[in-house]
PDB file of N, CA and C in Angstrom:
ATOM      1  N   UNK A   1      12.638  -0.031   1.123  1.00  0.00           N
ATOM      2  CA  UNK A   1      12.484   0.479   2.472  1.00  0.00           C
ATOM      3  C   UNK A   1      12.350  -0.715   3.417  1.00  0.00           C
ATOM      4  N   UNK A   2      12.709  -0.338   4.313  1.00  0.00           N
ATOM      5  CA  UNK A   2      12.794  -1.677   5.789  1.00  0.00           C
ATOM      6  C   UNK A   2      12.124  -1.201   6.945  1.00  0.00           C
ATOM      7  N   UNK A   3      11.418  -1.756   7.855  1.00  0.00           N
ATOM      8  CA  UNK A   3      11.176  -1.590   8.776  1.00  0.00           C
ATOM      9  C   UNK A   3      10.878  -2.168  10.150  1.00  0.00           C
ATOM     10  N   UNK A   4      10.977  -2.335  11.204  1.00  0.00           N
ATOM     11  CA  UNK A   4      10.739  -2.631  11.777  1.00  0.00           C
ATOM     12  C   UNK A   4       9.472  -2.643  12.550  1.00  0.00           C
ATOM     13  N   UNK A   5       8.069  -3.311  12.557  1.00  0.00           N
ATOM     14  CA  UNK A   5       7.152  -3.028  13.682  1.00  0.00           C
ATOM     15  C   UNK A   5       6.645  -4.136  14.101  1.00  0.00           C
ATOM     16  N   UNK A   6       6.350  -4.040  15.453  1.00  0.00           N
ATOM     17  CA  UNK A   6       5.893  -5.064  16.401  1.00  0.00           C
ATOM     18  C   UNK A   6       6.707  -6.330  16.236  1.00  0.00           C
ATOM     19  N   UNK A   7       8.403  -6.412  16.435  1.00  0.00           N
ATOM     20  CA  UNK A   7       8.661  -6.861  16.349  1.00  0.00           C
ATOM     21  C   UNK A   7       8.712  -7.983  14.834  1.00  0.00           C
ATOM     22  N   UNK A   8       8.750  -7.417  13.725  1.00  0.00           N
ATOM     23  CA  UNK A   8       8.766  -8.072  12.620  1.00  0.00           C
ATOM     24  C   UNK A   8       8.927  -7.041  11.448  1.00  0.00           C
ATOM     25  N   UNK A   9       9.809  -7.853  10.619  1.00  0.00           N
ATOM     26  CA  UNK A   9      10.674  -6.896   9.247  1.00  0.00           C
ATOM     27  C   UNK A   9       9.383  -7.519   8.456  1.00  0.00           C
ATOM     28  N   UNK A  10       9.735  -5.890   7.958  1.00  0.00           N
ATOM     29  CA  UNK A  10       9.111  -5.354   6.426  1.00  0.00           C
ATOM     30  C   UNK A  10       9.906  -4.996   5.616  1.00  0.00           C
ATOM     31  N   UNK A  11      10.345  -5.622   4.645  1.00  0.00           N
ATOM     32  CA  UNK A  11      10.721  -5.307   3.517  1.00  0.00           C
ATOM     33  C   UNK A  11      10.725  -5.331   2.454  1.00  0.00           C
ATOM     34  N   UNK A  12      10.876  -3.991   1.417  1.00  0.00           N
ATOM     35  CA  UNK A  12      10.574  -3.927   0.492  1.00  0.00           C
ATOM     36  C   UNK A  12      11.416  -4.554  -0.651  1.00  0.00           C
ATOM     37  N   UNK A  13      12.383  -5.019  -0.075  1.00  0.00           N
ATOM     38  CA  UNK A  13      13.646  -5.497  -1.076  1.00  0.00           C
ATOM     39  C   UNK A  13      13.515  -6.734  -1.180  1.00  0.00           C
ATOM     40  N   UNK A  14      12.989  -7.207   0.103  1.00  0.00           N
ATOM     41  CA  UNK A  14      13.120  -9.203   0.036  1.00  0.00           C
ATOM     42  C   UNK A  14      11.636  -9.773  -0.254  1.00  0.00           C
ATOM     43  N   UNK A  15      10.695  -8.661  -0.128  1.00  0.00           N
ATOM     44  CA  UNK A  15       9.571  -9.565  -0.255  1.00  0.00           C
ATOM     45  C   UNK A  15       8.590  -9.202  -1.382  1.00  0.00           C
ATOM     46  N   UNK A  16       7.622 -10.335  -1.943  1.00  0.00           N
ATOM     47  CA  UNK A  16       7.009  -9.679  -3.168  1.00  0.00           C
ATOM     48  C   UNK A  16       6.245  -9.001  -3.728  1.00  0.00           C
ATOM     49  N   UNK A  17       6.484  -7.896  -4.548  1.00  0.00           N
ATOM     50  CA  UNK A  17       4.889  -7.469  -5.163  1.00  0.00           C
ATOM     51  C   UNK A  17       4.162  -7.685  -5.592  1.00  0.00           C
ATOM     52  N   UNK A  18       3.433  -7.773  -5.384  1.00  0.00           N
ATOM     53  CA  UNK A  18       1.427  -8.184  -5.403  1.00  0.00           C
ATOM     54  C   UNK A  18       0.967  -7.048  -6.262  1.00  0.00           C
ATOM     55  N   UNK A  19       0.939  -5.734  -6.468  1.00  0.00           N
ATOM     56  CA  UNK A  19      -0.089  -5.285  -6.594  1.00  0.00           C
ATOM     57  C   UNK A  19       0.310  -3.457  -6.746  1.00  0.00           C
ATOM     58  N   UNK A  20      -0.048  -2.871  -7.674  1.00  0.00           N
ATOM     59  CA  UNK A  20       0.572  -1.397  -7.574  1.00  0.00           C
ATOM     60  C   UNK A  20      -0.652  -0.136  -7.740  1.00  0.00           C
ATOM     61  N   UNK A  21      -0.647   0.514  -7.144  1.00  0.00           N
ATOM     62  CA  UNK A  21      -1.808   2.064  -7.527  1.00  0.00           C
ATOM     63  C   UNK A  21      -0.768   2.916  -7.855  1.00  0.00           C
ATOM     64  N   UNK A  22      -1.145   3.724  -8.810  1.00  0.00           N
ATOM     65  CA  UNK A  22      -0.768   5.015  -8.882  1.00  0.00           C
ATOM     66  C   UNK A  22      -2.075   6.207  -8.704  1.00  0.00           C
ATOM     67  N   UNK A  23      -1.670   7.424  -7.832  1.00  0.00           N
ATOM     68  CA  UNK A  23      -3.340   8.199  -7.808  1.00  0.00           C
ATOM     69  C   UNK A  23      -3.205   8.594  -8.829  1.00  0.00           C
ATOM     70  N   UNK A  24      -4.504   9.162  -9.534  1.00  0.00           N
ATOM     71  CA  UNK A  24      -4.871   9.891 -10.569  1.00  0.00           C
ATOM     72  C   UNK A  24      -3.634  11.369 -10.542  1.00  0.00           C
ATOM     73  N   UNK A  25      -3.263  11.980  -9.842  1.00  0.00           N
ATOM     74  CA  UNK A  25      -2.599  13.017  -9.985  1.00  0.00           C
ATOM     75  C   UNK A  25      -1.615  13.590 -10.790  1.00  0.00           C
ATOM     76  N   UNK A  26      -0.710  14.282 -10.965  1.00  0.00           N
ATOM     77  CA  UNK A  26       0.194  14.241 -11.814  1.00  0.00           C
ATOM     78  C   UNK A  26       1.374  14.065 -10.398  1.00  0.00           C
ATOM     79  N   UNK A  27       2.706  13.531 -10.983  1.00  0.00           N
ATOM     80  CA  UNK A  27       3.519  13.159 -10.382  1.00  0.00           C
ATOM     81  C   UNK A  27       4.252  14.872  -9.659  1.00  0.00           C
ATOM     82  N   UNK A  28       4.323  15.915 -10.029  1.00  0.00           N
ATOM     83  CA  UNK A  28       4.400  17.103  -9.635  1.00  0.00           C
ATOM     84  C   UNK A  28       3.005  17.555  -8.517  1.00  0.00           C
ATOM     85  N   UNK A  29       2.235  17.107  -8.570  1.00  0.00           N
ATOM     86  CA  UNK A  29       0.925  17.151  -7.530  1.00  0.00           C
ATOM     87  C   UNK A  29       1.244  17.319  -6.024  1.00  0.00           C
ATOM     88  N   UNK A  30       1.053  18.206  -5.002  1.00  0.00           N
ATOM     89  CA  UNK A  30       1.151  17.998  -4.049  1.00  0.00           C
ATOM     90  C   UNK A  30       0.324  16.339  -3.185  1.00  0.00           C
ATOM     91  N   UNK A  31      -0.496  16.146  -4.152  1.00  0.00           N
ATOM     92  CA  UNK A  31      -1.409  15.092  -3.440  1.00  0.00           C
ATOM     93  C   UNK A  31      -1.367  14.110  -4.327  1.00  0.00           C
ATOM     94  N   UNK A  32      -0.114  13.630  -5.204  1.00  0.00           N
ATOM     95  CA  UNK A  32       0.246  12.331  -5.743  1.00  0.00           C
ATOM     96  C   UNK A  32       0.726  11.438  -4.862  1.00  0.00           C
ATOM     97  N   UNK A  33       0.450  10.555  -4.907  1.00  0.00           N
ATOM     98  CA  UNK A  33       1.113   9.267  -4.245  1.00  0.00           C
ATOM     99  C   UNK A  33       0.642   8.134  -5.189  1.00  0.00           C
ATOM    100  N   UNK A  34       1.720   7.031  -4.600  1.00  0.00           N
ATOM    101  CA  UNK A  34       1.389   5.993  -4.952  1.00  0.00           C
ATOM    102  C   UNK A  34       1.854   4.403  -3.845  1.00  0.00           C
ATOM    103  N   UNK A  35       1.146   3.289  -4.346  1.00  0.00           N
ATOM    104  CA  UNK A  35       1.152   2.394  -3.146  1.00  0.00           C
ATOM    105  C   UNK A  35       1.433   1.105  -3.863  1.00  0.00           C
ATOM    106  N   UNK A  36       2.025   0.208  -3.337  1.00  0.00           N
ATOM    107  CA  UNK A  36       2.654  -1.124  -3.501  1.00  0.00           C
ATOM    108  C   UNK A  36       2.569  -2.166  -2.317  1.00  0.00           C
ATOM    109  N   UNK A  37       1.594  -2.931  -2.671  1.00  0.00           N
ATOM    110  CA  UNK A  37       1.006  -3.952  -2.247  1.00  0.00           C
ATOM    111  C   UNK A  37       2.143  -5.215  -2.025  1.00  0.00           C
ATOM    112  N   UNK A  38       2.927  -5.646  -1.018  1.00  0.00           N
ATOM    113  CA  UNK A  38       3.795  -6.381  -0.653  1.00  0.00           C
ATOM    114  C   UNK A  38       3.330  -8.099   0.026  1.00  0.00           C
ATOM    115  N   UNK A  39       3.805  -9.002   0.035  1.00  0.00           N
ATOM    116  CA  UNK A  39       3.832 -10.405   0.713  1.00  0.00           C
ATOM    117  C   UNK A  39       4.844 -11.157   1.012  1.00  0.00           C
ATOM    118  N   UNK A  40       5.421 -11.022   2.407  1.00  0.00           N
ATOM    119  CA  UNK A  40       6.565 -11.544   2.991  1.00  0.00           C
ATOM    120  C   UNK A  40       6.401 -13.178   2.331  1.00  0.00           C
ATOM    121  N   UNK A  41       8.089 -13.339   2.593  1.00  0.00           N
ATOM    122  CA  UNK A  41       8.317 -15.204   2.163  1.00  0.00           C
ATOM    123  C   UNK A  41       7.274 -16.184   3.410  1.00  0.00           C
ATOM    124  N   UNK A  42       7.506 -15.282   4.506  1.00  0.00           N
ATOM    125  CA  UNK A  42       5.886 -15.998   5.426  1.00  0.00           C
ATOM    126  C   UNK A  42       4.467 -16.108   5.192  1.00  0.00           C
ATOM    127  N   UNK A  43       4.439 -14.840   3.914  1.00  0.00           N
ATOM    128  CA  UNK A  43       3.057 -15.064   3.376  1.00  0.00           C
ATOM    129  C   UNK A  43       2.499 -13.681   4.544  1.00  0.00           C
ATOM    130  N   UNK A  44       3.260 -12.879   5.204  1.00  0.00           N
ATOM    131  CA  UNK A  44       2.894 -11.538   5.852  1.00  0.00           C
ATOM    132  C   UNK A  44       2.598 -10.906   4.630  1.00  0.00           C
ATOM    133  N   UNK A  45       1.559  -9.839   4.788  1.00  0.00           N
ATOM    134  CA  UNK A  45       0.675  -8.658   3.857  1.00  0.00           C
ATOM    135  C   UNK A  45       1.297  -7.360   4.223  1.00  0.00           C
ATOM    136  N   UNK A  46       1.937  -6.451   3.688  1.00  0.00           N
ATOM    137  CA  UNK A  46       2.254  -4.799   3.765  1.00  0.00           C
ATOM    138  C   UNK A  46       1.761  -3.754   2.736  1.00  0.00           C
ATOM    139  N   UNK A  47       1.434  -2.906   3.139  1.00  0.00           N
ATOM    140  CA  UNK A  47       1.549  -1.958   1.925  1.00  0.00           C
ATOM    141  C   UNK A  47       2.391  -1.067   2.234  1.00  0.00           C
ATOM    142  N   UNK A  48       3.528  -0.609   1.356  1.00  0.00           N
ATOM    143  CA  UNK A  48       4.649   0.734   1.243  1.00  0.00           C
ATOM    144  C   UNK A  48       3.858   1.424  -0.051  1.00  0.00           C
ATOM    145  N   UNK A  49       3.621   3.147   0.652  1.00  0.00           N
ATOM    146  CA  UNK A  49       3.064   3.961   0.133  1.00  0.00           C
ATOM    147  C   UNK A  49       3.970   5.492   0.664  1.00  0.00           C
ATOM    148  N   UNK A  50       3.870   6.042  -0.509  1.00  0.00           N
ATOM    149  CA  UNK A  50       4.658   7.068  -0.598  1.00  0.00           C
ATOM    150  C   UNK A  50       3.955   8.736  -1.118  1.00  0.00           C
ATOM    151  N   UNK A  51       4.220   9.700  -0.923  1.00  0.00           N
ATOM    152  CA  UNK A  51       3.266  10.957  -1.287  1.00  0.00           C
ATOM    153  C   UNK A  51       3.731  12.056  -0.816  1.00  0.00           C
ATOM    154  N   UNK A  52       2.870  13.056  -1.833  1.00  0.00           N
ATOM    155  CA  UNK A  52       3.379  14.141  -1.515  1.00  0.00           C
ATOM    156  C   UNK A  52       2.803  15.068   0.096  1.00  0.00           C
ATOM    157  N   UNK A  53       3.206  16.117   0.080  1.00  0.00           N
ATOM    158  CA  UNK A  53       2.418  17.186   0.945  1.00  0.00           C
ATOM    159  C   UNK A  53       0.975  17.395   1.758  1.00  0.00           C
ATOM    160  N   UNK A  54       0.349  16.476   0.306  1.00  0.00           N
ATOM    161  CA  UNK A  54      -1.161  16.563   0.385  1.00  0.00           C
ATOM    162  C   UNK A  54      -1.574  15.625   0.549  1.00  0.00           C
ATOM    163  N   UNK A  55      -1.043  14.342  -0.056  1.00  0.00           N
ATOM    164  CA  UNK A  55      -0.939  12.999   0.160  1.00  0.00           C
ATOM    165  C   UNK A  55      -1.521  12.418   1.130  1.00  0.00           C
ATOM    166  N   UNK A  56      -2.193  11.248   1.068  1.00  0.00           N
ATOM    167  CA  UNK A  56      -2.321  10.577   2.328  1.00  0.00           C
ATOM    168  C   UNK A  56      -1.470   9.843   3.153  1.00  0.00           C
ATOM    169  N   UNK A  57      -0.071  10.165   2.349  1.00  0.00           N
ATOM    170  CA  UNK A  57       1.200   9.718   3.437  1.00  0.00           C
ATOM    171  C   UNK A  57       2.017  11.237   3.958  1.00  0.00           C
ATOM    172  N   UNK A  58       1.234  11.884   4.100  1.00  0.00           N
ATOM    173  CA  UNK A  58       1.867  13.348   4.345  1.00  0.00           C
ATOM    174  C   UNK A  58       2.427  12.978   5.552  1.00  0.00           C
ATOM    175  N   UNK A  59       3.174  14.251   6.530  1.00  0.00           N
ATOM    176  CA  UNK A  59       3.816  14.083   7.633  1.00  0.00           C
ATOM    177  C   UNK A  59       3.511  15.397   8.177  1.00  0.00           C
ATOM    178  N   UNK A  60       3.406  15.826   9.067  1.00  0.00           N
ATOM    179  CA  UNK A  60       3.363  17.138   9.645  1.00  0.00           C
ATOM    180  C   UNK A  60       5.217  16.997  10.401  1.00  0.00           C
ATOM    181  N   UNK A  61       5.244  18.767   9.793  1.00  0.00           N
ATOM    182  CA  UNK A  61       6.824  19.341   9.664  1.00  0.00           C
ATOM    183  C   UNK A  61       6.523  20.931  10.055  1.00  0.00           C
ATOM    184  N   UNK A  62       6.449  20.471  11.634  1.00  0.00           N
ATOM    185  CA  UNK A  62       6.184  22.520  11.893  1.00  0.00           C
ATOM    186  C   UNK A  62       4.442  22.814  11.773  1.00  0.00           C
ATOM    187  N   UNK A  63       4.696  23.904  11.171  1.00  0.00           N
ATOM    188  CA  UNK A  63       3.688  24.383  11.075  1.00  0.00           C
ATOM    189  C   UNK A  63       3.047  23.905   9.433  1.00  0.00           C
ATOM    190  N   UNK A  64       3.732  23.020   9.124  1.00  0.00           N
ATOM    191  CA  UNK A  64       3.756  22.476   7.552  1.00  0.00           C
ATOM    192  C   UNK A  64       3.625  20.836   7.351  1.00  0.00           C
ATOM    193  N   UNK A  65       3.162  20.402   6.428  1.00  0.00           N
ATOM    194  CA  UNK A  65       3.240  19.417   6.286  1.00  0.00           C
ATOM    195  C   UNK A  65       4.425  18.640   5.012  1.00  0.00           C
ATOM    196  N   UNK A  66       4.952  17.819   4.717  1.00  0.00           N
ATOM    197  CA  UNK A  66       5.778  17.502   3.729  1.00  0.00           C
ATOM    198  C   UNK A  66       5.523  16.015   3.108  1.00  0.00           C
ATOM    199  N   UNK A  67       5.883  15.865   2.396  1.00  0.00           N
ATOM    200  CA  UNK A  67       5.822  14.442   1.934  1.00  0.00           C
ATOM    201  C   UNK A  67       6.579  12.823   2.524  1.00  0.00           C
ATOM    202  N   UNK A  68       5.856  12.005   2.183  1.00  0.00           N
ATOM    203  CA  UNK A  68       6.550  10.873   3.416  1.00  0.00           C
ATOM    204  C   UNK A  68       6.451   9.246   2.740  1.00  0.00           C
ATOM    205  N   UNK A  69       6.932   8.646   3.173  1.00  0.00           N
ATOM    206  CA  UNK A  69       6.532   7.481   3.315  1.00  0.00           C
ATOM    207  C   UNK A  69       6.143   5.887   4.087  1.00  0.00           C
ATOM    208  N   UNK A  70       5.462   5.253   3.853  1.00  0.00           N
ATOM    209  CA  UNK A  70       5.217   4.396   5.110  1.00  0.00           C
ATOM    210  C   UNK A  70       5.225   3.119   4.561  1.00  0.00           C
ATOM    211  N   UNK A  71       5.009   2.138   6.113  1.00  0.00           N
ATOM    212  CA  UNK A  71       5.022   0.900   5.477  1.00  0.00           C
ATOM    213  C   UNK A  71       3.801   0.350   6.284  1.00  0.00           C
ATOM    214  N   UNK A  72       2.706  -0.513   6.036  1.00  0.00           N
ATOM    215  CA  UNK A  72       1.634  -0.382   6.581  1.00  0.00           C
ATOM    216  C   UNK A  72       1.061  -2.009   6.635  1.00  0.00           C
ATOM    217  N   UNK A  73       1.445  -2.732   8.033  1.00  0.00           N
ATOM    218  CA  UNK A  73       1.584  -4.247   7.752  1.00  0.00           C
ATOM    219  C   UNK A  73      -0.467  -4.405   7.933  1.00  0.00           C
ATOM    220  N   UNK A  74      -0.789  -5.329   7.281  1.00  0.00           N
ATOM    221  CA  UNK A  74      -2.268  -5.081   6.616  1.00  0.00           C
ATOM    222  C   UNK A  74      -2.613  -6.998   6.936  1.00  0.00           C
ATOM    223  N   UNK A  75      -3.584  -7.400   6.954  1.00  0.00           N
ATOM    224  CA  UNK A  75      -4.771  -8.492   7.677  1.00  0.00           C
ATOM    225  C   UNK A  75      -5.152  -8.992   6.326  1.00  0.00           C
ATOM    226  N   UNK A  76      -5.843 -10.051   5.703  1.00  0.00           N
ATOM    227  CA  UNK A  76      -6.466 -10.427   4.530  1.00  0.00           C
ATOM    228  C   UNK A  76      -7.274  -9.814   4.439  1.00  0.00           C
ATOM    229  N   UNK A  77      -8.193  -9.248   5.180  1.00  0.00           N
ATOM    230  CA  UNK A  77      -9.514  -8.488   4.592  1.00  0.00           C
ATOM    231  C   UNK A  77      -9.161  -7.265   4.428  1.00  0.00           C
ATOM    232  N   UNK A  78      -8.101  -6.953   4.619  1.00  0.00           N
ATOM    233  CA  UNK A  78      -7.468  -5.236   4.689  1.00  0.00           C
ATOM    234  C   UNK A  78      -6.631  -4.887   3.481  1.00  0.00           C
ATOM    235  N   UNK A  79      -6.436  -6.218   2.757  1.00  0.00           N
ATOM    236  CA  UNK A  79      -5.837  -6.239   1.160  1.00  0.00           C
ATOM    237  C   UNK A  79      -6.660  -6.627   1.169  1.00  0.00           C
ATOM    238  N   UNK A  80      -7.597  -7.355   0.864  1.00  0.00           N
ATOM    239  CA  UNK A  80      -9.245  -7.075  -0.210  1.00  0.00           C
ATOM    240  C   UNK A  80      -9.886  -6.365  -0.129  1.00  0.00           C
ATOM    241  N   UNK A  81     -10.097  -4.856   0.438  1.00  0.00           N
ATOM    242  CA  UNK A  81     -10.567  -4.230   0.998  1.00  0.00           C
ATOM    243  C   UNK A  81      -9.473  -2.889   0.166  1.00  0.00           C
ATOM    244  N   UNK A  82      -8.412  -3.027  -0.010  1.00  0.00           N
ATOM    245  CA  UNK A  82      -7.617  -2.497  -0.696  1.00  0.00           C
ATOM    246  C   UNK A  82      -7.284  -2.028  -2.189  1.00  0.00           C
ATOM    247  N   UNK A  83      -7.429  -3.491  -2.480  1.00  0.00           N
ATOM    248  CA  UNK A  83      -7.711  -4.024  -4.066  1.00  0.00           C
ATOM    249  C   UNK A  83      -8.498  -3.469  -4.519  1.00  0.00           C
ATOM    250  N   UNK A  84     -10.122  -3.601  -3.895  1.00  0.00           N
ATOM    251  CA  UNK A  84     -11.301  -3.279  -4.386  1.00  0.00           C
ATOM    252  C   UNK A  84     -11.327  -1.908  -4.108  1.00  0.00           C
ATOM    253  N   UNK A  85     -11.112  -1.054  -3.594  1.00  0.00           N
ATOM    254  CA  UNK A  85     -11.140   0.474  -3.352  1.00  0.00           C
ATOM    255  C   UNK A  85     -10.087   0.524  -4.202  1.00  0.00           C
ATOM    256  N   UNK A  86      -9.201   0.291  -4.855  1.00  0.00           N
ATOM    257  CA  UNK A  86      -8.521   0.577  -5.602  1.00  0.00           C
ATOM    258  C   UNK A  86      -8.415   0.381  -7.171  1.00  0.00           C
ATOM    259  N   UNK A  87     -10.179  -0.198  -7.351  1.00  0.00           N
ATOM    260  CA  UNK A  87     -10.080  -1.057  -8.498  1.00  0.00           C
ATOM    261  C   UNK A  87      -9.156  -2.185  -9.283  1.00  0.00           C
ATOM    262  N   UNK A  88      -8.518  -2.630  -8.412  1.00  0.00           N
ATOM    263  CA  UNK A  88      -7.501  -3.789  -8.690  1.00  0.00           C
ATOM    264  C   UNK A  88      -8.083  -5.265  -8.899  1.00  0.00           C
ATOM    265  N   UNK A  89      -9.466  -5.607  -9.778  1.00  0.00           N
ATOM    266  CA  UNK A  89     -10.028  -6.319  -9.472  1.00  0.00           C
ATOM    267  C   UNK A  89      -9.398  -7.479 -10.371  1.00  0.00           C
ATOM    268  N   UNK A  90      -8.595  -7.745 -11.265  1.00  0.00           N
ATOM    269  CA  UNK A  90      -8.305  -8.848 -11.540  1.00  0.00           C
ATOM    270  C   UNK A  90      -7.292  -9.258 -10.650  1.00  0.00           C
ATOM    271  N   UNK A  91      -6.516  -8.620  -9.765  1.00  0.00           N
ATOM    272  CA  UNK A  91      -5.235  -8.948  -8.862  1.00  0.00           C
ATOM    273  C   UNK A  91      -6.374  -9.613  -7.783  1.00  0.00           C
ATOM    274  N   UNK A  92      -7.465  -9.058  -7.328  1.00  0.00           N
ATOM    275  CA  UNK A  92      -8.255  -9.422  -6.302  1.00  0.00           C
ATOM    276  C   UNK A  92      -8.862 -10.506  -6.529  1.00  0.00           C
ATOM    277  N   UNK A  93      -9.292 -10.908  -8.161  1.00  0.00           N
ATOM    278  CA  UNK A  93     -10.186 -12.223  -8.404  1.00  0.00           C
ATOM    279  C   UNK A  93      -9.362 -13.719  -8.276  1.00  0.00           C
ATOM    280  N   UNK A  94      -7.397 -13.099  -8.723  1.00  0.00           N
ATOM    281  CA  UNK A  94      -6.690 -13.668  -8.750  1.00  0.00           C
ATOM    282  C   UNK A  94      -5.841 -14.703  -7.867  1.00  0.00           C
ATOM    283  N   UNK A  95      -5.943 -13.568  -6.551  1.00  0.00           N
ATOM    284  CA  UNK A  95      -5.158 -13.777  -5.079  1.00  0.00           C
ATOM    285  C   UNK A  95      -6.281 -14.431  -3.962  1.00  0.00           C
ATOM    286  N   UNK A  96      -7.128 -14.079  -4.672  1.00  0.00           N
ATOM    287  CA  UNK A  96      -8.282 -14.253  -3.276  1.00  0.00           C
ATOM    288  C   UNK A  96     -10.091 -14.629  -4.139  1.00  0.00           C
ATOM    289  N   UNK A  97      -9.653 -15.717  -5.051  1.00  0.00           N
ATOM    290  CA  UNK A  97     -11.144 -16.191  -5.739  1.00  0.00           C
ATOM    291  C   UNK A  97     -12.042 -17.180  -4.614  1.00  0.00           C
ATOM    292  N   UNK A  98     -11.761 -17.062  -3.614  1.00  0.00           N
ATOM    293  CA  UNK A  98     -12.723 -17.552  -2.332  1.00  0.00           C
ATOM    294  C   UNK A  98     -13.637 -16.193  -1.690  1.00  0.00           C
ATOM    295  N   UNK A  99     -13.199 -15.116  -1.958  1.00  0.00           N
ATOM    296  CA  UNK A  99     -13.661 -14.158  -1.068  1.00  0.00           C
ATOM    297  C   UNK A  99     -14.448 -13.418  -1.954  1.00  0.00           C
ATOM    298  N   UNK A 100     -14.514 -13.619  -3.089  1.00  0.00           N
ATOM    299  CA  UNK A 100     -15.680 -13.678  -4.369  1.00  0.00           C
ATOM    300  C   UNK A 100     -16.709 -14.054  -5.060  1.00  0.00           C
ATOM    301  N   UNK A 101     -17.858 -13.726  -4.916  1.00  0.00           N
ATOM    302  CA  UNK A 101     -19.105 -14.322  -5.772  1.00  0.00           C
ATOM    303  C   UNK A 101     -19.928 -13.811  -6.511  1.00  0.00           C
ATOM    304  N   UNK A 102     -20.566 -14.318  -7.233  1.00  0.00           N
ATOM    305  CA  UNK A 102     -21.185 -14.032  -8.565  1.00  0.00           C
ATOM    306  C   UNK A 102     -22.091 -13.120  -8.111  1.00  0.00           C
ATOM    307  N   UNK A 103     -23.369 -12.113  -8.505  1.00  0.00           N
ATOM    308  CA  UNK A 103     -24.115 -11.404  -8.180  1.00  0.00           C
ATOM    309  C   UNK A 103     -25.367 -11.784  -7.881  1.00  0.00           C
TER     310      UNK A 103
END
């Protein structure tokens, strides 16, 4: 997927993955989705996330809602913040062992 916002491409084809969720759901689920953690060759942060109906990438369609997808350009603390709500913690200890400390 490609996109354009605020003047700057997102893409999912040229730039790399970092990082993947799948929800707990079953892939037939109205409220499955899943999300892919992206990093432009500039070192820009995105997430492209995709879902059903119920999803947190839903769309309102009418009086209905349907399934959608987005691309969601994201800040450093907004992928660590990501990771960790997502339990992605060795990708997080990995990418970002400054923003980490012992207990």
């Amino acid at each position: 997927m490609k996109k354009v916002i605020d003047r700057t491409v997102y893409d999912t084809q040229t730039a790399e993955q970092i990082a993947e969720y799948t929800s707990a759901h079953n892939m037939t689920d109205f409220a499955y989705f899943e999300e892919r953690l992206h990093r432009t060759k500039k070192g820009n942060w995105f997430l492209y996330g995709e879902g059903g109906p119920s999803s947190p990438y839903k769309e309102a369609v009418g009086d209905t809602t349907a399934g959608s997808q987005e691309i969601i350009p994201m800040d450093e603390d907004e992928v660590i913040e990501w990771l960790e709500s997502r339990g992605l913690y060795d990708q997080l200890m990995a990418i970002f062992p400054d923003a980490i400390e012992e207990a």
